[in-house]
C-alpha atoms as a PDB file:
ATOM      1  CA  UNK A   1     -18.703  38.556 -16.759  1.00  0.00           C
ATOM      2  CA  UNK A   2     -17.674  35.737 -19.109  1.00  0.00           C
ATOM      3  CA  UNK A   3     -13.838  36.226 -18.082  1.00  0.00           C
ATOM      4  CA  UNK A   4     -14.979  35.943 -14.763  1.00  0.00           C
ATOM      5  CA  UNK A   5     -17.365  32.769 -14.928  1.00  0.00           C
ATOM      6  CA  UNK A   6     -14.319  30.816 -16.859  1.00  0.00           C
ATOM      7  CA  UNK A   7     -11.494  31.505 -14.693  1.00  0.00           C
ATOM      8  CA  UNK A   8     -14.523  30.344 -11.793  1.00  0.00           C
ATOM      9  CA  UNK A   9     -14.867  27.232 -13.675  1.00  0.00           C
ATOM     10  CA  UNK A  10     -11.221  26.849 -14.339  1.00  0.00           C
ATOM     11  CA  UNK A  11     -10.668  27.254 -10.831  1.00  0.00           C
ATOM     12  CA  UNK A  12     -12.930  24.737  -9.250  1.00  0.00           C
ATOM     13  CA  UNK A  13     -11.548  22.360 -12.341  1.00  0.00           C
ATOM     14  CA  UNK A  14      -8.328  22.461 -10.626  1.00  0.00           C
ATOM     15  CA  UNK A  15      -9.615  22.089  -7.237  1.00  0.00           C
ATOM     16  CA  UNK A  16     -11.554  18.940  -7.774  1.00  0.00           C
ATOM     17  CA  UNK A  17      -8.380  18.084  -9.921  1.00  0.00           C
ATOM     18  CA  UNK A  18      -6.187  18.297  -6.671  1.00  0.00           C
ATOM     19  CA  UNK A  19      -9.083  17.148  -4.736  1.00  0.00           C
ATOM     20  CA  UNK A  20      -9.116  13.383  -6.445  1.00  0.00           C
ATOM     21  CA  UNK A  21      -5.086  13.809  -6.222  1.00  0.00           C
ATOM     22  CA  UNK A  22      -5.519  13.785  -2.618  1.00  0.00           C
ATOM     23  CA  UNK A  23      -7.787  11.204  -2.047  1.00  0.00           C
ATOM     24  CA  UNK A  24      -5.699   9.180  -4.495  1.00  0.00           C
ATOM     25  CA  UNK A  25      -2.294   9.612  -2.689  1.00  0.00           C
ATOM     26  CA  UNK A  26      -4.183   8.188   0.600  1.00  0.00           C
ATOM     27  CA  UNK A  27      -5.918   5.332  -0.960  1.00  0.00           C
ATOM     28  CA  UNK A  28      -2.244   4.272  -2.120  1.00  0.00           C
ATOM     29  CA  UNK A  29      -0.574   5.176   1.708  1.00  0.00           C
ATOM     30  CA  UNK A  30      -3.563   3.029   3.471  1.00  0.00           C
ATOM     31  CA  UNK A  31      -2.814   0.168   1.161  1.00  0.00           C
ATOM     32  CA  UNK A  32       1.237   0.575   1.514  1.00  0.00           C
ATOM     33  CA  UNK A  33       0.400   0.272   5.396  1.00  0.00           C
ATOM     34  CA  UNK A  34      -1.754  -2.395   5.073  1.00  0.00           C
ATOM     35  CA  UNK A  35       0.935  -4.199   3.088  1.00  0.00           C
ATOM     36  CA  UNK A  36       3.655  -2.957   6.118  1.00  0.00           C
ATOM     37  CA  UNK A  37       1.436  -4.191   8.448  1.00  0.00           C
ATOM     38  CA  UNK A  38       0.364  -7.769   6.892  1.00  0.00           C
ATOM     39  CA  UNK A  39       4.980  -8.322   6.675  1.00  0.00           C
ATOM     40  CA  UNK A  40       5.055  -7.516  10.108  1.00  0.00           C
ATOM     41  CA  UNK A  41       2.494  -9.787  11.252  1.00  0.00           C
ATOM     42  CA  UNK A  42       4.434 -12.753   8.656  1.00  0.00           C
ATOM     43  CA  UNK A  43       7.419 -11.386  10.205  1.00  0.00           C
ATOM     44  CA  UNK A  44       6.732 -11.973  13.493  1.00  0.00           C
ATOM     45  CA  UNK A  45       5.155 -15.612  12.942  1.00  0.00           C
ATOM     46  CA  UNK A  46       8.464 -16.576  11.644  1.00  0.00           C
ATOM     47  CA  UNK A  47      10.079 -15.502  14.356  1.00  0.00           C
ATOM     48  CA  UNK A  48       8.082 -17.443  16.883  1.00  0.00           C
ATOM     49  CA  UNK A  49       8.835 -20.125  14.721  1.00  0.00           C
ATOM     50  CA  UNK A  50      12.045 -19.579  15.779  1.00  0.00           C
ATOM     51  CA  UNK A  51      13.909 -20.014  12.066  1.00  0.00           C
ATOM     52  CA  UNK A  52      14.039 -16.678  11.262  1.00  0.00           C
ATOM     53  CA  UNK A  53      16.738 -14.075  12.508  1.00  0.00           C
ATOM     54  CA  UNK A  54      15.665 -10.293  13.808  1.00  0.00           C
ATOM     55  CA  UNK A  55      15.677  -8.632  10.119  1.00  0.00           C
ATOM     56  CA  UNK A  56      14.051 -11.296   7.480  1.00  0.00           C
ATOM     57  CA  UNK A  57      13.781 -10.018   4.260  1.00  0.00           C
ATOM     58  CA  UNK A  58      10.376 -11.899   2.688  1.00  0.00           C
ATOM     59  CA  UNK A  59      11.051 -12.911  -0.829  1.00  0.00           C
ATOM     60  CA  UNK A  60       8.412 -10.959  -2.714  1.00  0.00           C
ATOM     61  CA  UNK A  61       5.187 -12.839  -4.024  1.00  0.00           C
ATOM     62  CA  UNK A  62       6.069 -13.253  -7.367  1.00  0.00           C
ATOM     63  CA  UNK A  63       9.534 -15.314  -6.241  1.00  0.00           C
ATOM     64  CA  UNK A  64       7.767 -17.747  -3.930  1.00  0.00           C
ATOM     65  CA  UNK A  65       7.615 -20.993  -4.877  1.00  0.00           C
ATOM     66  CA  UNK A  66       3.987 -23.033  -4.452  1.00  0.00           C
ATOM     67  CA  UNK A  67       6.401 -24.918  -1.073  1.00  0.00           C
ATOM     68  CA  UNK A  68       7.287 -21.484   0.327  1.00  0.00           C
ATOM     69  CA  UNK A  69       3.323 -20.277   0.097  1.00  0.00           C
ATOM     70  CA  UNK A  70       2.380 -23.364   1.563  1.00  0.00           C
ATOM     71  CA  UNK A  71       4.670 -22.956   4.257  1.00  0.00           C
ATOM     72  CA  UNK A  72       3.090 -19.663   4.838  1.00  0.00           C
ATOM     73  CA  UNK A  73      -0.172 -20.674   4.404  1.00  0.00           C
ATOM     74  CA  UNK A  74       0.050 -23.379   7.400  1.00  0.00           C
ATOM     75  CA  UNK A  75       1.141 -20.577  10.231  1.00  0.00           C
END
């Protein structure tokens, strides 16, 4: 009986283990396509901007310079 009840509890251990995994892993995809999604949007104000050819790589955050973000900022 004891065997049994451990190997229970050692079960459902690992499930919510793989459970939290999960939700984990989603919470970091809905936040990478949030991120995809906020570029595009940047992306696509630049272009109608018209300075800004098809495929403009963003510099990330922590390059721009306080002009660049204020550039941004005023779109």
């Amino acid at each position: 009986i004891t065997m049994g009840t451990s190997s229970e509890s050692l079960q459902g251990e690992a499930l919510s283990t793989v459970d939290s995994l999960c939700k984990k892993l989603q919470e970091e995809k809905e936040e990478k396509r949030m991120l995809i999604e906020q570029n595009k949007h940047l992306l696509q104000a630049l272009k109608n901007m018209g300075n800004a050819p098809p495929m403009t790589v963003i510099d990330p955050p922590e390059v721009l310079s306080q002009e660049k973000i204020n550039e941004y900022a005023k779109i």
